[in-house]
N, C-alpha and C. Protein backbone atom coordinates (compact mmCIF):
# COMPACT_ATOMS: atom_id res chain seq x y z
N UNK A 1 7.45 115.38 38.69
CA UNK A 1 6.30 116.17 38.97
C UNK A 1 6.17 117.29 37.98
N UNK A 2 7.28 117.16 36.76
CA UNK A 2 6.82 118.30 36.37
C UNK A 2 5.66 118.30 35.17
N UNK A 3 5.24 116.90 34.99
CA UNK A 3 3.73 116.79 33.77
C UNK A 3 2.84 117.13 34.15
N UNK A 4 2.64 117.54 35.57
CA UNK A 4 1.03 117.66 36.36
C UNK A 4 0.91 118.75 36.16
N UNK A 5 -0.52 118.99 35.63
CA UNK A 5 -1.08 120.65 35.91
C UNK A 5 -0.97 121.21 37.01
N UNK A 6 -1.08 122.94 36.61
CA UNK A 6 -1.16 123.10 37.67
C UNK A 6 -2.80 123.25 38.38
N UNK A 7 -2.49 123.03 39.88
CA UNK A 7 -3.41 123.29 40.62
C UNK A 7 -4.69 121.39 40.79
N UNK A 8 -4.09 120.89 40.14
CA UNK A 8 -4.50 119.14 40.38
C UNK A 8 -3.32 118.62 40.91
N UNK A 9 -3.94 118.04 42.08
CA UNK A 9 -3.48 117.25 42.76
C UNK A 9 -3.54 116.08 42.25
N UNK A 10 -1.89 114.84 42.14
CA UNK A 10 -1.91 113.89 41.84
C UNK A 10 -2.59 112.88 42.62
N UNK A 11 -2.90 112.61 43.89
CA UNK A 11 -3.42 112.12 44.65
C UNK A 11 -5.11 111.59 44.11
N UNK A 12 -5.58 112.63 43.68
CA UNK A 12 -7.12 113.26 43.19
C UNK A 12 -7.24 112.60 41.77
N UNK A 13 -6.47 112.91 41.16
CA UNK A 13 -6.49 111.82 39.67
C UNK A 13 -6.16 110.85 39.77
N UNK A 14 -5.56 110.21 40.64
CA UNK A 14 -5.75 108.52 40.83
C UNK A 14 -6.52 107.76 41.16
N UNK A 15 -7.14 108.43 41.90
CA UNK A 15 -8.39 108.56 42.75
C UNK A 15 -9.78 108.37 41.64
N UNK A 16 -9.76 109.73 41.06
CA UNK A 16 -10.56 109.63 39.70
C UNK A 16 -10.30 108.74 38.91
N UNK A 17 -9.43 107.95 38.01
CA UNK A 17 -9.02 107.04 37.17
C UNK A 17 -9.40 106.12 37.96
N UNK A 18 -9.45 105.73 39.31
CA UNK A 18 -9.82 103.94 40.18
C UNK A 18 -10.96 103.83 39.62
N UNK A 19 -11.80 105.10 40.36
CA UNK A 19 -13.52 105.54 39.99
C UNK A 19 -13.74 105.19 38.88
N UNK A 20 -13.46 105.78 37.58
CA UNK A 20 -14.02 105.21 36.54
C UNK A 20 -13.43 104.19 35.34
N UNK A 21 -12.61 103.18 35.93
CA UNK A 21 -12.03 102.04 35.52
C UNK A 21 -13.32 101.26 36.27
N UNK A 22 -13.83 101.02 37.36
CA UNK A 22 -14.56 100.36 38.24
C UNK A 22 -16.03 100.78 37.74
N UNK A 23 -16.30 101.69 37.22
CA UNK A 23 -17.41 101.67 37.20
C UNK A 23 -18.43 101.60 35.75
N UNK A 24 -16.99 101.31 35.09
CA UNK A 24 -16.93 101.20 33.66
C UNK A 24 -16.68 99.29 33.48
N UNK A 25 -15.80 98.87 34.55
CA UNK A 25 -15.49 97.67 34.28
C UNK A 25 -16.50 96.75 35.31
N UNK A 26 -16.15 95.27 35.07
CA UNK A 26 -17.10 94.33 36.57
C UNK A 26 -15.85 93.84 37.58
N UNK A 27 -16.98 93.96 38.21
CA UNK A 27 -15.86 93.39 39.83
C UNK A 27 -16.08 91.96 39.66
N UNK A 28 -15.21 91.22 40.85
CA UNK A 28 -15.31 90.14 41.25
C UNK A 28 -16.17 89.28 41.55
N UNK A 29 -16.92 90.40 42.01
CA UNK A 29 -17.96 89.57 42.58
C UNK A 29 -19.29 89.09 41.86
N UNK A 30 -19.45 90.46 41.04
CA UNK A 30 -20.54 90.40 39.53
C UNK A 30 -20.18 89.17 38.86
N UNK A 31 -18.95 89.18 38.52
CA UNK A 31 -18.34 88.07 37.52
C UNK A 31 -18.56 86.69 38.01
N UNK A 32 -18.07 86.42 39.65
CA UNK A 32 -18.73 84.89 40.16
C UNK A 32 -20.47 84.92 40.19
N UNK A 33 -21.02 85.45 40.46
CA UNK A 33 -22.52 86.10 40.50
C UNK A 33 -23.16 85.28 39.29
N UNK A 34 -22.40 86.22 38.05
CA UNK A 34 -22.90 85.71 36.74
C UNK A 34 -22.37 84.65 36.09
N UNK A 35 -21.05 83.78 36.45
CA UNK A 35 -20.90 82.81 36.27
C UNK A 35 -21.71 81.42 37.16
N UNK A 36 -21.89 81.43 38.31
CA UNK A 36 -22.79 80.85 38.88
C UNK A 36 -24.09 80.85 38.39
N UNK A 37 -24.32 81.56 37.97
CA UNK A 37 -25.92 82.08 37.67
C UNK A 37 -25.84 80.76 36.17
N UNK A 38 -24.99 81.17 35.37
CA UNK A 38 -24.91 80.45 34.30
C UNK A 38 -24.74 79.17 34.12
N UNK A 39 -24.19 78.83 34.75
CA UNK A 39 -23.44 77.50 35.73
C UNK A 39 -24.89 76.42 35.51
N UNK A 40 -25.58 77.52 36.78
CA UNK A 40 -27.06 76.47 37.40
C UNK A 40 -27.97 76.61 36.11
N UNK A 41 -28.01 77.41 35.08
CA UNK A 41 -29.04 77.24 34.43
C UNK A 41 -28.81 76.21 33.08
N UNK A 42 -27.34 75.63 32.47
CA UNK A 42 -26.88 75.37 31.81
C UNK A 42 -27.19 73.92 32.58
N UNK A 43 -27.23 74.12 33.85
CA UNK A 43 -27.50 72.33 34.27
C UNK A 43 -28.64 72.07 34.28
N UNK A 44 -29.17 72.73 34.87
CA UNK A 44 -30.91 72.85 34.47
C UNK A 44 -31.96 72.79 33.30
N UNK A 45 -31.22 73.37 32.31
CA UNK A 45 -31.47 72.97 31.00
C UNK A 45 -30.93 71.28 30.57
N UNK A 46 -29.52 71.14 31.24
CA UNK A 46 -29.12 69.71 30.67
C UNK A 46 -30.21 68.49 31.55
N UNK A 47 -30.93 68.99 32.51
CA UNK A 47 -31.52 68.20 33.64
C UNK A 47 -32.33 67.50 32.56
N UNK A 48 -33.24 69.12 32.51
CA UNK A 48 -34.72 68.81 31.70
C UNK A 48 -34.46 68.40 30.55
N UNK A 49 -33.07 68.63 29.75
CA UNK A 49 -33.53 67.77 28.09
C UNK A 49 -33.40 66.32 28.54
N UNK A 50 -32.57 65.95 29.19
CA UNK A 50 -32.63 64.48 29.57
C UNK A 50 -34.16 63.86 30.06
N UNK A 51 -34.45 64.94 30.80
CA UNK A 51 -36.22 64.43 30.87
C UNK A 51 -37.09 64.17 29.53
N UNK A 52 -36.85 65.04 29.26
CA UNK A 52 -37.76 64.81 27.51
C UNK A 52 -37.03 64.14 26.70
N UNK A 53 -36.07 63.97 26.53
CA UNK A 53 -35.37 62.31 25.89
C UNK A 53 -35.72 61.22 26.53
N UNK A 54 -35.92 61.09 27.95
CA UNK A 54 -36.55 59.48 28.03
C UNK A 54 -38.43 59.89 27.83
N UNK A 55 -38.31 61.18 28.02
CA UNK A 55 -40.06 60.95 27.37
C UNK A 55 -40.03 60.33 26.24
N UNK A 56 -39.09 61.30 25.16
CA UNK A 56 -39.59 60.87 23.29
C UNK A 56 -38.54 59.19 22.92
N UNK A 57 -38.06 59.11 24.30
CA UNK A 57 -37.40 57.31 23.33
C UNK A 57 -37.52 56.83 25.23
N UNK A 58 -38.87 56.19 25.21
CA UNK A 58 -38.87 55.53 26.22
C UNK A 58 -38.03 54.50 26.20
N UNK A 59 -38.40 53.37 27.72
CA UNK A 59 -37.82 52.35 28.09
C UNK A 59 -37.80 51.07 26.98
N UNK A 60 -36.96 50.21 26.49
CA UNK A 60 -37.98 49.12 25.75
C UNK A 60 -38.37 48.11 26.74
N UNK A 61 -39.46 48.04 25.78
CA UNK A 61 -40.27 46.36 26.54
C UNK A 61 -40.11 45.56 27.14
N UNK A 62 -40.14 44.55 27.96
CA UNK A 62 -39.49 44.01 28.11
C UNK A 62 -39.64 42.40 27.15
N UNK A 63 -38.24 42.19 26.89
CA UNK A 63 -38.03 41.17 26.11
C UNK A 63 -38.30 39.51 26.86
N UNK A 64 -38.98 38.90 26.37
CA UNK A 64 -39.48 37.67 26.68
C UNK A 64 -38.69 36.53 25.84
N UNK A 65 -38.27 35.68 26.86
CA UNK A 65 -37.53 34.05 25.76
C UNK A 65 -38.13 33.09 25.96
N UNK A 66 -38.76 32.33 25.50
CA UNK A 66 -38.90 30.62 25.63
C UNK A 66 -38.02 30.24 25.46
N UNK A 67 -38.07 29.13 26.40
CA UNK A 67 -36.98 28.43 27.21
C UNK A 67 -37.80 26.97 26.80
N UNK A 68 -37.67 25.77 26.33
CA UNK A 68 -37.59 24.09 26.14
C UNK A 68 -37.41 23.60 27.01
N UNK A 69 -38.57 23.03 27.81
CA UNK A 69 -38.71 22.37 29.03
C UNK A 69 -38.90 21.01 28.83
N UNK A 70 -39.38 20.40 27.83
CA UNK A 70 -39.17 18.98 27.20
C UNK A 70 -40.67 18.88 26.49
N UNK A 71 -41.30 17.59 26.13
CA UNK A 71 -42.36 17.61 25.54
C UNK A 71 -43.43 16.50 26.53
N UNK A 72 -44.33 16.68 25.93
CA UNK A 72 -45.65 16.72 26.82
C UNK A 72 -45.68 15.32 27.57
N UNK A 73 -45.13 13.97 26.61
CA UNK A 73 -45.37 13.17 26.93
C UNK A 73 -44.32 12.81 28.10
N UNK A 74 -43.22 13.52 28.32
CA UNK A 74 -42.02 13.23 29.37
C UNK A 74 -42.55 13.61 30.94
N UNK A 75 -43.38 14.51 31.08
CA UNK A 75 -43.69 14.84 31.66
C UNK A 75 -45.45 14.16 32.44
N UNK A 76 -45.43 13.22 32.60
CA UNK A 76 -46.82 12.62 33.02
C UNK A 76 -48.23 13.07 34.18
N UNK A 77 -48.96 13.31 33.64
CA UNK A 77 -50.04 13.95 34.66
C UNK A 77 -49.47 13.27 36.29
N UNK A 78 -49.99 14.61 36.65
CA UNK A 78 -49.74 14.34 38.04
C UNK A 78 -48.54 14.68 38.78
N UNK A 79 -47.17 15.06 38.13
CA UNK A 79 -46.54 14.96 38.54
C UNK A 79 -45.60 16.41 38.07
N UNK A 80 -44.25 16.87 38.75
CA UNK A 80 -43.92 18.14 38.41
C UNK A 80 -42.66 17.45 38.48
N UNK A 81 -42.25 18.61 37.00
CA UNK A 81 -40.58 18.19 36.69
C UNK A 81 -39.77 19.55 36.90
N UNK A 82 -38.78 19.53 37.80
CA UNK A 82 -37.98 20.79 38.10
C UNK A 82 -37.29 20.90 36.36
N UNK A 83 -36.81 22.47 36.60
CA UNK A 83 -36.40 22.88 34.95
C UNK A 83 -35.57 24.17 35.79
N UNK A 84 -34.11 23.32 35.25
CA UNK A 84 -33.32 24.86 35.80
C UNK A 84 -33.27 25.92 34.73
N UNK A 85 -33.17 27.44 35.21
CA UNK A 85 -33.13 28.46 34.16
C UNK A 85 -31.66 28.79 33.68
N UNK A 86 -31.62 29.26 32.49
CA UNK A 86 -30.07 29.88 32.73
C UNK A 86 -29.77 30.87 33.32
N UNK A 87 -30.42 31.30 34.52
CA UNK A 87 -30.30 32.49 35.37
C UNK A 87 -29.67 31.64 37.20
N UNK A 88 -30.00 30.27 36.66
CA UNK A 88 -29.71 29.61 37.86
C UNK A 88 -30.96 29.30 38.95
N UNK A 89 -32.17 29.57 38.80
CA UNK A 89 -33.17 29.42 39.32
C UNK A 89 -34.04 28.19 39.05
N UNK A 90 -34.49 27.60 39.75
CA UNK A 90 -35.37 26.10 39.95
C UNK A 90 -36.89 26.75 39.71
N UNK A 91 -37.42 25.91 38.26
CA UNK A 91 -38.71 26.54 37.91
C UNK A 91 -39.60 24.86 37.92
N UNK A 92 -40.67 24.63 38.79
CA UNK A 92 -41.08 23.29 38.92
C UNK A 92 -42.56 23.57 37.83
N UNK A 93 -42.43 22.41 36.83
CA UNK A 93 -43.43 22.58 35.64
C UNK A 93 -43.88 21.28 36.33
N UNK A 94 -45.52 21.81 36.50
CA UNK A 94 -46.59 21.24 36.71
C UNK A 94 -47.71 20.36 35.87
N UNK A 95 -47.76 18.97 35.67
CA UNK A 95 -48.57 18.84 34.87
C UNK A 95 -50.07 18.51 35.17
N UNK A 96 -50.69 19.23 35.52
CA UNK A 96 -51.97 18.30 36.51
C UNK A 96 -53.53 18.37 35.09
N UNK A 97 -54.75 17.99 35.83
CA UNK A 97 -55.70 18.01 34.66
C UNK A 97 -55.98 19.60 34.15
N UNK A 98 -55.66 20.42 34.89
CA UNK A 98 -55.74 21.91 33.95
C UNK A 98 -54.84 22.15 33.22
N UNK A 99 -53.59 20.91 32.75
CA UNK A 99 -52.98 21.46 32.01
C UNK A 99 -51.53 21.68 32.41
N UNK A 100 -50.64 22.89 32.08
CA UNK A 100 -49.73 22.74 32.29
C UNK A 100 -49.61 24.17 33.47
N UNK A 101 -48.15 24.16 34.43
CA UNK A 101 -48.38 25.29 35.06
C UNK A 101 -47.22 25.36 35.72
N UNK A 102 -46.18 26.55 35.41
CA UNK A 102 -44.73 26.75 35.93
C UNK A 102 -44.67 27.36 36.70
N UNK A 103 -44.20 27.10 38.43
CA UNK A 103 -43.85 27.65 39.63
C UNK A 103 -42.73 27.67 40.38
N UNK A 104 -42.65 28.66 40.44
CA UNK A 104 -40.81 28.94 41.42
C UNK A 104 -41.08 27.80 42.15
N UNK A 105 -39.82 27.29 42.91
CA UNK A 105 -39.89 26.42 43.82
C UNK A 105 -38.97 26.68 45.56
N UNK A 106 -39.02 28.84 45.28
CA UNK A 106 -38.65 29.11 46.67
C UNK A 106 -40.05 29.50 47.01
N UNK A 107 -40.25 29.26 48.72
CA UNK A 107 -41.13 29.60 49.67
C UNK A 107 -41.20 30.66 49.52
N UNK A 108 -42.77 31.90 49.44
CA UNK A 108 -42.41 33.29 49.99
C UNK A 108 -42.61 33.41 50.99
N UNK A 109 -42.41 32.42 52.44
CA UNK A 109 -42.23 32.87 53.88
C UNK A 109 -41.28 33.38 54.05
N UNK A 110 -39.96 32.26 53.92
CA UNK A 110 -38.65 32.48 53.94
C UNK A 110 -37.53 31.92 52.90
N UNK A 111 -38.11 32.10 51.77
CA UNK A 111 -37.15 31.79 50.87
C UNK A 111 -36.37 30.37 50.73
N UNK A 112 -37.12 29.66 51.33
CA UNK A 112 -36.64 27.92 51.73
C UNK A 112 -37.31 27.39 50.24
N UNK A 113 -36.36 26.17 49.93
CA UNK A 113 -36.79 25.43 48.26
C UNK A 113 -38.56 24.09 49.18
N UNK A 114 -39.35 23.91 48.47
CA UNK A 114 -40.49 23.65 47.76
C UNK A 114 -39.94 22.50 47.52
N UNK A 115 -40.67 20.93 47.74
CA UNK A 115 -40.56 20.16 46.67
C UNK A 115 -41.89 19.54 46.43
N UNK A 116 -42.26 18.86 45.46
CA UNK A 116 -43.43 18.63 45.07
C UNK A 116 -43.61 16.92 46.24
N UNK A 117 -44.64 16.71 46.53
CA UNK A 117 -45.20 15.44 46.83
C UNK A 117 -46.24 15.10 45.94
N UNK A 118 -46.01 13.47 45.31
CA UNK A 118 -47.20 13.35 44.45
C UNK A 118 -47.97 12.51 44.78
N UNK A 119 -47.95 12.13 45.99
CA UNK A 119 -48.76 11.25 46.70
C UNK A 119 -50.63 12.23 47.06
N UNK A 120 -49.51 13.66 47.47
CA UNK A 120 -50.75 14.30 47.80
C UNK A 120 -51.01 15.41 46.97
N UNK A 121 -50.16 15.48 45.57
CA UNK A 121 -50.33 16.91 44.31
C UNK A 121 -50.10 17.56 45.30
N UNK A 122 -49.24 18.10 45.93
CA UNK A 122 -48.71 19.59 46.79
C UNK A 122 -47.37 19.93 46.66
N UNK A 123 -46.99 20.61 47.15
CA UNK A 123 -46.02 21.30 47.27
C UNK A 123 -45.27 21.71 48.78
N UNK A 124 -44.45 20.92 49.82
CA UNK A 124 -44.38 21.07 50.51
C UNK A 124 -42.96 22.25 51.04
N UNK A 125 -43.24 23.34 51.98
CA UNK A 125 -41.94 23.92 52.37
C UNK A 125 -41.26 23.13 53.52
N UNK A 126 -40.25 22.26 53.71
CA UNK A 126 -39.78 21.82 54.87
C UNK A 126 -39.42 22.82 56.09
N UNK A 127 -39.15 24.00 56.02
CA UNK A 127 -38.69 24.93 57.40
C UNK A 127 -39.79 25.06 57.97
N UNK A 128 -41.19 25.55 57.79
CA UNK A 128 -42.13 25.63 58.63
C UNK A 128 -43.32 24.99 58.16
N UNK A 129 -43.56 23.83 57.27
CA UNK A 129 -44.35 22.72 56.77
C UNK A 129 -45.54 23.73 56.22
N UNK A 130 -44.97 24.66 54.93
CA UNK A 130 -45.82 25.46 54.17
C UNK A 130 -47.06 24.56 53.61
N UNK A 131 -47.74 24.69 52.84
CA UNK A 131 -48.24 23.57 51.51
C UNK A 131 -49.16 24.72 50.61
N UNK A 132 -48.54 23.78 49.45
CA UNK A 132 -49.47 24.55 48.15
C UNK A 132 -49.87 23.91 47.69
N UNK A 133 -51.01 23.50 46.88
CA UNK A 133 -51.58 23.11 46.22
C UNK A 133 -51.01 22.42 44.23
N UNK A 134 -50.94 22.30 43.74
CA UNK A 134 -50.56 21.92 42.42
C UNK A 134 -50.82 23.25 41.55
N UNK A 135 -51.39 24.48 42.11
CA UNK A 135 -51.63 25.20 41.26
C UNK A 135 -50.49 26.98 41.71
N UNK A 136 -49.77 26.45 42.69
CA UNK A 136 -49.44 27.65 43.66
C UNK A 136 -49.70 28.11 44.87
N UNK A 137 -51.14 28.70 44.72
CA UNK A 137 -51.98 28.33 46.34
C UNK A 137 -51.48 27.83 47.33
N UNK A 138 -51.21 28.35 48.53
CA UNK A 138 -51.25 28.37 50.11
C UNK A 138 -52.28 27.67 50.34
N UNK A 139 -51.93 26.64 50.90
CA UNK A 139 -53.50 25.79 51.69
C UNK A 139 -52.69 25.30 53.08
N UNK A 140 -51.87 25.88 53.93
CA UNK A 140 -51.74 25.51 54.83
C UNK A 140 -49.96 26.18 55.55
N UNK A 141 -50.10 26.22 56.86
CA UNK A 141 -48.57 26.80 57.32
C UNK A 141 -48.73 28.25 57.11
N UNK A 142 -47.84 29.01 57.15
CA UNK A 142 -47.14 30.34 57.12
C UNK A 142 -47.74 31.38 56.09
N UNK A 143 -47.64 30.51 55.23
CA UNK A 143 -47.50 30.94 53.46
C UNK A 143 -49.75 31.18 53.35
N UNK A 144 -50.13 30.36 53.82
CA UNK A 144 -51.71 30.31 54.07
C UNK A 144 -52.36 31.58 54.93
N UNK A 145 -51.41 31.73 55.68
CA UNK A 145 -51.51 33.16 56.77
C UNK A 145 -51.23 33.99 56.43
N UNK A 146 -50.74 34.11 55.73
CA UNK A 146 -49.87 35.50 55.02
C UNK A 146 -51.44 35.28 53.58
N UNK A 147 -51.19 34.47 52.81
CA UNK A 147 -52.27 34.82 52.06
C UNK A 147 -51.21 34.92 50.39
N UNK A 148 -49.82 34.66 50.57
CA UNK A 148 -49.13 34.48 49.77
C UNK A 148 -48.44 33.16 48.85
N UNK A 149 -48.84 32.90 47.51
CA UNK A 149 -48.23 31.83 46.89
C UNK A 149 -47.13 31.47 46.18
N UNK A 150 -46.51 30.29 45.41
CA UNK A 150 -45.71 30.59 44.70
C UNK A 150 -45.95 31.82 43.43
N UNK A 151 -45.04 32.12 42.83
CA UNK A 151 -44.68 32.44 41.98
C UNK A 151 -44.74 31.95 40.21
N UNK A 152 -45.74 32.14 39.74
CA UNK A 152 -46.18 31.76 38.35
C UNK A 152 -45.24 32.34 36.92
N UNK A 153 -44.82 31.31 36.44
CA UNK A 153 -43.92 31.77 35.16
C UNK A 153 -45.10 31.29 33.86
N UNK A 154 -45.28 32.09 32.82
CA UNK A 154 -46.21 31.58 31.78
C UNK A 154 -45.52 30.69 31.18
N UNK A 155 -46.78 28.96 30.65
CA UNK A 155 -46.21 28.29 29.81
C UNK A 155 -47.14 27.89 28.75
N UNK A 156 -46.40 27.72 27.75
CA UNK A 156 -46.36 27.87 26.63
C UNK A 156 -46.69 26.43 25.73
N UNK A 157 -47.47 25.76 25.17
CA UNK A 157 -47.64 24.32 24.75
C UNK A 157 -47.88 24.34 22.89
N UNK A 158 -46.91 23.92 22.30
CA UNK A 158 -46.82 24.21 20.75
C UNK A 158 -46.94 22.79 20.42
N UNK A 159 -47.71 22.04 20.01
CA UNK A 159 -47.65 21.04 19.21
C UNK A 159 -47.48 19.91 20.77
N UNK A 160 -46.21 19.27 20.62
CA UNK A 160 -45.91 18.59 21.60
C UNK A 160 -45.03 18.75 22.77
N UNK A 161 -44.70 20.29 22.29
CA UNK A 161 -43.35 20.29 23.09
C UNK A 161 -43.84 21.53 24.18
N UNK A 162 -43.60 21.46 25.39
CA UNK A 162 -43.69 22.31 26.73
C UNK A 162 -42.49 23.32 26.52
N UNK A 163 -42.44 24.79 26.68
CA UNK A 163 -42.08 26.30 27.05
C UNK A 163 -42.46 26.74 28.49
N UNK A 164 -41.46 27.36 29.15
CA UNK A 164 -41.46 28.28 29.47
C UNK A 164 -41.31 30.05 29.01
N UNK A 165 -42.13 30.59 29.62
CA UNK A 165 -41.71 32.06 29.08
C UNK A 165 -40.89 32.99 29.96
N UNK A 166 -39.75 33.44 30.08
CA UNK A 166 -39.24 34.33 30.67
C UNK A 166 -38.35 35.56 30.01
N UNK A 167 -38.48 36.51 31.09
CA UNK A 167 -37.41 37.70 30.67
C UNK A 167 -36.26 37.66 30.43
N UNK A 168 -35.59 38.37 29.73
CA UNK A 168 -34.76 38.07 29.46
C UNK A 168 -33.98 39.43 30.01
N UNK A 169 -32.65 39.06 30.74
CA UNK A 169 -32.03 39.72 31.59
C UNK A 169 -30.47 39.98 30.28
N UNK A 170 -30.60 41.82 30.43
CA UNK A 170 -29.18 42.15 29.16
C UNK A 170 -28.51 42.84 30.09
C-alpha cells in the first residue's frame, strides 16, 4: 500500500480503470450482434449472386436425339410397330394414311400398357377397355371421360428411313 496516493482510495481506481477499459473497448454482446449481423448479410449477398448467375448463364435447352426406328417400307400401312427406347420405355410407331405417328403405349387412366388392334386401327387398354384411335385420341372407356390421350413423341421421315425424336436424359 505504499504506491497509492494519498487520499485515493484503491477500491475507486479499480473501479475507474473497469469504466474506461469498457467503454473504450466492445462487449460481448456488440461483438455477437455484429458478427451475426455480418454472418446474414454475407449470405444474402451469396443468395442473390447465385440468382443473377442463373439469370446471366441460363438453363440449356433441351437436347433432342433421333433414335432409328427402321425404314418405311418395314413398317406397312395400317399397322403399328412397338420401338423400345434406351430409357426402357415402349414407343408404338404408327403407320396409318396421315403418315407416320409415335405414341406411348401406357394408358393415362392408370398407367396399364396399350396394344394396337389392326382389325379395328385402335388402340386398346385391357384394365378398363380404354380405346384410342390410330392417332392417340380417346374414343371410348375412362380415357374418353377424362378427355385424355396417349402421349405423342415427334417423328421424323428422311429419305426412307423412320426417327423418332426424343430428349435426351444427362
Amino acid at each position: 500500500m505504499g504506491n497509492e496516493k494519498p487520499g485515493v482510495n484503491s477500491t475507486q481506481s479499480t473501479i475507474k480503470q473497469t469504466n474506461e477499459s469498457s467503454s473504450t473497448g466492445k462487449s460481448r454482446r456488440d461483438f455477437l450482434a455484429n458478427t451475426l449481423m455480418g454472418t446474414g448479410l454475407v449470405v444474402s449477398h451469396l443468395f442473390a449472386g447465385g440468382l443473377g448467375l442463373r439469370y446471366l448463364y441460363p438453363a440449356k435447352k433441351d437436347r433432342r436425339q433421333r433414335l432409328f426406328v427402321g425404314l418405311k417400307s418395314e413398317i406397312p400401312l395400317g399397322t403399328a410397330q412397338p420401338f423400345k427406347t434406351p430409357q426402357g420405355t415402349t414407343v408404338n410407331v404408327v403407320h396409318s394414311t396421315n403418315g407416320f405417328i409415335a405414341l406411348s403405349d401406357v394408358c393415362p387412366h392408370l398407367g396399364c400398357r396399350v396394344h394396337w388392334e389392326s382389325q379395328t386401327n385402335e388402340f386398346i387398354c385391357p384394365c378398363h377397355n380404354g380405346h384410342f384411335d390410330a392417332s392417340g385420341a380417346p374414343t371410348a372407356g375412362p380415357p374418353a371421360e377424362m378427355g385424355v390421350g396417349l402421349s405423342k413423341y415427334k417423328v421424323v421421315v428422311d429419305s426412307d428411313v423412320v426417327f423418332i425424336e426424343m430428349r435426351v436424359t444427362t
